[in-house]
C-alpha atoms as a PDB file:
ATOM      1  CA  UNK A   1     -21.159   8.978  -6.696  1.00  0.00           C
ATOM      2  CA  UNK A   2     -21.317   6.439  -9.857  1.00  0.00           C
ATOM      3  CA  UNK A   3     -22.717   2.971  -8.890  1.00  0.00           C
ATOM      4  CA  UNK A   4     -20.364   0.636  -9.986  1.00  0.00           C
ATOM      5  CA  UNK A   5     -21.389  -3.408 -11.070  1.00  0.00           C
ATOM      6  CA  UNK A   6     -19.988  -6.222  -9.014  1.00  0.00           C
ATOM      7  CA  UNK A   7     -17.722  -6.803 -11.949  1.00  0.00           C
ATOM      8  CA  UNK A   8     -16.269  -3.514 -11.690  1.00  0.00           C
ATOM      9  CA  UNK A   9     -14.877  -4.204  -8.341  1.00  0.00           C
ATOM     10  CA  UNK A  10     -13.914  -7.476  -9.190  1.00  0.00           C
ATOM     11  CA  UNK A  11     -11.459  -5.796 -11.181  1.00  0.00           C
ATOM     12  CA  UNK A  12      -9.715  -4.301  -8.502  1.00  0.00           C
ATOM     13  CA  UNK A  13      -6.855  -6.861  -7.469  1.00  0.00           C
ATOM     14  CA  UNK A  14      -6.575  -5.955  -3.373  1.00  0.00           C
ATOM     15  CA  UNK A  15      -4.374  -7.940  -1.526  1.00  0.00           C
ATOM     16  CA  UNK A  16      -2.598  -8.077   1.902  1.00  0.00           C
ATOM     17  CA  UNK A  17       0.853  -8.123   1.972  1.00  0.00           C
ATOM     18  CA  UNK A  18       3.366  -7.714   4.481  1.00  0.00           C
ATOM     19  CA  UNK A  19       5.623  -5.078   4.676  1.00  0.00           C
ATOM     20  CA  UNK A  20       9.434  -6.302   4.572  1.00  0.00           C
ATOM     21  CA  UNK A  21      11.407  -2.961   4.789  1.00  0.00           C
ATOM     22  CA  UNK A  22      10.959   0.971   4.782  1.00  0.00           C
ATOM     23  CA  UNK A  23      13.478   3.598   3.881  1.00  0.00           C
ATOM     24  CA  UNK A  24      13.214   7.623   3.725  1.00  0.00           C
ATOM     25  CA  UNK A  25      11.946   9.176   0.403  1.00  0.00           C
ATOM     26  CA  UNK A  26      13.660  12.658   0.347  1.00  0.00           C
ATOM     27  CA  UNK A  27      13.277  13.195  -3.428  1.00  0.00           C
ATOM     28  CA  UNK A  28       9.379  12.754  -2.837  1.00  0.00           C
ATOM     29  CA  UNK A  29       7.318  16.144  -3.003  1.00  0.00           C
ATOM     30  CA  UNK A  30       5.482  15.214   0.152  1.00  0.00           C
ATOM     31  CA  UNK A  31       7.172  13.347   3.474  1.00  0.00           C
ATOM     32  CA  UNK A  32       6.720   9.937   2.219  1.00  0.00           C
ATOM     33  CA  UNK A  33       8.447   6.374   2.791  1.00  0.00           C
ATOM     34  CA  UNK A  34       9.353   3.650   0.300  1.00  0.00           C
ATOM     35  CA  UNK A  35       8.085   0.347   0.924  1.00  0.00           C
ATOM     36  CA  UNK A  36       8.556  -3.305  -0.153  1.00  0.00           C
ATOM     37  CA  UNK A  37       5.726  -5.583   0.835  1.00  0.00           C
ATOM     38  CA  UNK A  38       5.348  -9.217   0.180  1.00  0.00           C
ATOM     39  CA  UNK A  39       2.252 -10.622  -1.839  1.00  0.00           C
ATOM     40  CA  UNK A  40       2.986 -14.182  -1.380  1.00  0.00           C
ATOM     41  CA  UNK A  41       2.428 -15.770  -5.097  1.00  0.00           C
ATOM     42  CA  UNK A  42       2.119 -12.550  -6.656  1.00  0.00           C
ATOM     43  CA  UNK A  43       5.960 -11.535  -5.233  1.00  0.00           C
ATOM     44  CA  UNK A  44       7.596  -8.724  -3.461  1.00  0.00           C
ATOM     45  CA  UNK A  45       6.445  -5.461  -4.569  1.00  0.00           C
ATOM     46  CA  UNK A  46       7.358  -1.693  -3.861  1.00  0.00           C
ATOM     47  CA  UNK A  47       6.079   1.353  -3.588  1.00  0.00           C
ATOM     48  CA  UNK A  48       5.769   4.442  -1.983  1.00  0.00           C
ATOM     49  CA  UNK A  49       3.294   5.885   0.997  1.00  0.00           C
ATOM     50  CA  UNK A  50       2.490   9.639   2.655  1.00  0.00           C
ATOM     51  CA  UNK A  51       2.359   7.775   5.914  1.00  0.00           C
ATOM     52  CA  UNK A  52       4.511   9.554   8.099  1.00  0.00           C
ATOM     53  CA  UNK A  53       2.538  11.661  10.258  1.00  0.00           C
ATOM     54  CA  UNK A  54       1.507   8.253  11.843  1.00  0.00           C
ATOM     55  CA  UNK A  55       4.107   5.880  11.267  1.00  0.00           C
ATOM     56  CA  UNK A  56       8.082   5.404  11.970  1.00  0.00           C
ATOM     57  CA  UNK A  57       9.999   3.573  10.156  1.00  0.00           C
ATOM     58  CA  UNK A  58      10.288   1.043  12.650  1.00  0.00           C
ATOM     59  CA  UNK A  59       7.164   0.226  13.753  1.00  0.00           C
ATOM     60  CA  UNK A  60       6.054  -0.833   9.823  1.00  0.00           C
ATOM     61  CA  UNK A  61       7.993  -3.807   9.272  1.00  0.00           C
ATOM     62  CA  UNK A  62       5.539  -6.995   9.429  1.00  0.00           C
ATOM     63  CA  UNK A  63       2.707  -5.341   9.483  1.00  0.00           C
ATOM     64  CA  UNK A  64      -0.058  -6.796   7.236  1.00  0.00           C
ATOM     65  CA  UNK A  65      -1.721  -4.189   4.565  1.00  0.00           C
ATOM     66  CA  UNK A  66      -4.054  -4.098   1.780  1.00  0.00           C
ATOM     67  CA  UNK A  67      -2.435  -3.094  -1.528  1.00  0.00           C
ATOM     68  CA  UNK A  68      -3.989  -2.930  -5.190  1.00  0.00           C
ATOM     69  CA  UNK A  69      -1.331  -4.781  -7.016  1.00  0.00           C
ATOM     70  CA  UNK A  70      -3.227  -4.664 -10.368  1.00  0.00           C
ATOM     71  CA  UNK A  71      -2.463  -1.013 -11.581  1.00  0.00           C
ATOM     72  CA  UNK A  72       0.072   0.356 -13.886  1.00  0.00           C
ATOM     73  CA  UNK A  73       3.553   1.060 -12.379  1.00  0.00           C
ATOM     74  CA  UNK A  74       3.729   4.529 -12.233  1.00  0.00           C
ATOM     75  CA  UNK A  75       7.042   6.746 -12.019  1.00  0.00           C
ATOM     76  CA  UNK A  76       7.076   8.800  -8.764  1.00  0.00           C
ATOM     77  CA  UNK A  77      10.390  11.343  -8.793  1.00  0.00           C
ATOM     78  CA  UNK A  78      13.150   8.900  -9.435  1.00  0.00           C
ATOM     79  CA  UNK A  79      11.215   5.500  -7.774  1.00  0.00           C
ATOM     80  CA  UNK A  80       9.099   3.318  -9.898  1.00  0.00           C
ATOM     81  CA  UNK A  81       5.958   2.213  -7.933  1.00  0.00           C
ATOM     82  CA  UNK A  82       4.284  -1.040  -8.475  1.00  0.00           C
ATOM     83  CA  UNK A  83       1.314  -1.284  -6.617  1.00  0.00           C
ATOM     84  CA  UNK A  84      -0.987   1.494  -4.343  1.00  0.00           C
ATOM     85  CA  UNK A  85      -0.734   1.226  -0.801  1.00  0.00           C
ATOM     86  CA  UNK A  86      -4.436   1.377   0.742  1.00  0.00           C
ATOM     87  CA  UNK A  87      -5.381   4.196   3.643  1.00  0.00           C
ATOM     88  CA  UNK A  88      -7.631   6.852   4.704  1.00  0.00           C
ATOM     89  CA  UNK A  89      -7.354  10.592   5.390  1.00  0.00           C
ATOM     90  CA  UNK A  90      -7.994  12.346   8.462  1.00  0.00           C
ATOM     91  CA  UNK A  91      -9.364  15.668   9.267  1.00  0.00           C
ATOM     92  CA  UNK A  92      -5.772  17.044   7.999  1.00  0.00           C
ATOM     93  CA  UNK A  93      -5.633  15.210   4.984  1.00  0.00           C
ATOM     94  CA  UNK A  94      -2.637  12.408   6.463  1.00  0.00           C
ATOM     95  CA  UNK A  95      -3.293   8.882   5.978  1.00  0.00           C
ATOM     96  CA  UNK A  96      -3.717   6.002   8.013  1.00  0.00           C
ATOM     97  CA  UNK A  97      -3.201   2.649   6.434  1.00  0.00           C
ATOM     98  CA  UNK A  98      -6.006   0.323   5.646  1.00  0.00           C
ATOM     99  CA  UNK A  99      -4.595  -2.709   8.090  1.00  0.00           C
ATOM    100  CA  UNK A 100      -5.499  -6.162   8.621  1.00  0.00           C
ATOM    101  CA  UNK A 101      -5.969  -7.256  12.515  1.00  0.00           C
ATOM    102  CA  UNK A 102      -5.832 -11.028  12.378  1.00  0.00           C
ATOM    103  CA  UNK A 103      -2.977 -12.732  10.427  1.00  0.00           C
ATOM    104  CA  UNK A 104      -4.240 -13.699   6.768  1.00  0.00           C
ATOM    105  CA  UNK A 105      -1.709 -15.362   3.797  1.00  0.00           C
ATOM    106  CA  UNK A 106      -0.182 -13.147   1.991  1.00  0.00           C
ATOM    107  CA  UNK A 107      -1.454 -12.278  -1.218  1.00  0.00           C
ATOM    108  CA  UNK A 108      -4.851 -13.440  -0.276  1.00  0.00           C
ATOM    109  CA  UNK A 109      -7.616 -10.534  -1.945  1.00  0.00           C
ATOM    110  CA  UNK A 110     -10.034  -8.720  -0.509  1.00  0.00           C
ATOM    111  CA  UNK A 111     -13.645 -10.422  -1.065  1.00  0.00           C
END
């Protein structure tokens, strides 16, 4: 693995947002969900996530998670996304969301 300089990762714009509403994503290659999350100051952003081997619909709405908002939107079938969702992979490869446990502003970055 490259070391990288503390100005490298500077670079990288993470921020928590909260997620404001989740629909399907059937023309998606892989079971994924659409998202639009709310950055505070930085405004409400969407994109999409390969979260649902873990996560309902339902049960994402106002949950806090950590986003980089700085990248290039990139096309994704027929949705335009504006920001990477944050997670790990299991064992199998399925993600789990990098989450937030105590309530923080949105839009406030990672440090």
């Amino acid at each position: 693995m490259e070391t990288i300089s503390w100005n490298d990762f500077e670079k990288v714009d993470l921020r928590a947002g909260t997620i404001l509403e989740v629909t399907d994503f059937p023309e998606a290659r892989k079971p994924a969900y659409k998202l639009k999350v709310d950055f505070g100051p930085h405004g409400i952003l969407q994109s999409s996530a390969q979260i649902t081997r873990y996560y309902t619909r339902e049960e994402l709405p106002g949950r806090q998670i950590l986003g980089v908002i700085n990248f290039p939107k990139k096309q994704i079938a027929n949705f335009m996304s504006e920001f990477l969702v944050t997670g790990l992979a299991d064992e199998n490869g399925d993600i789990v969301l990098t989450t937030i446990d105590k309530p923080v502003p949105n839009g406030s970055k990672l440090i």
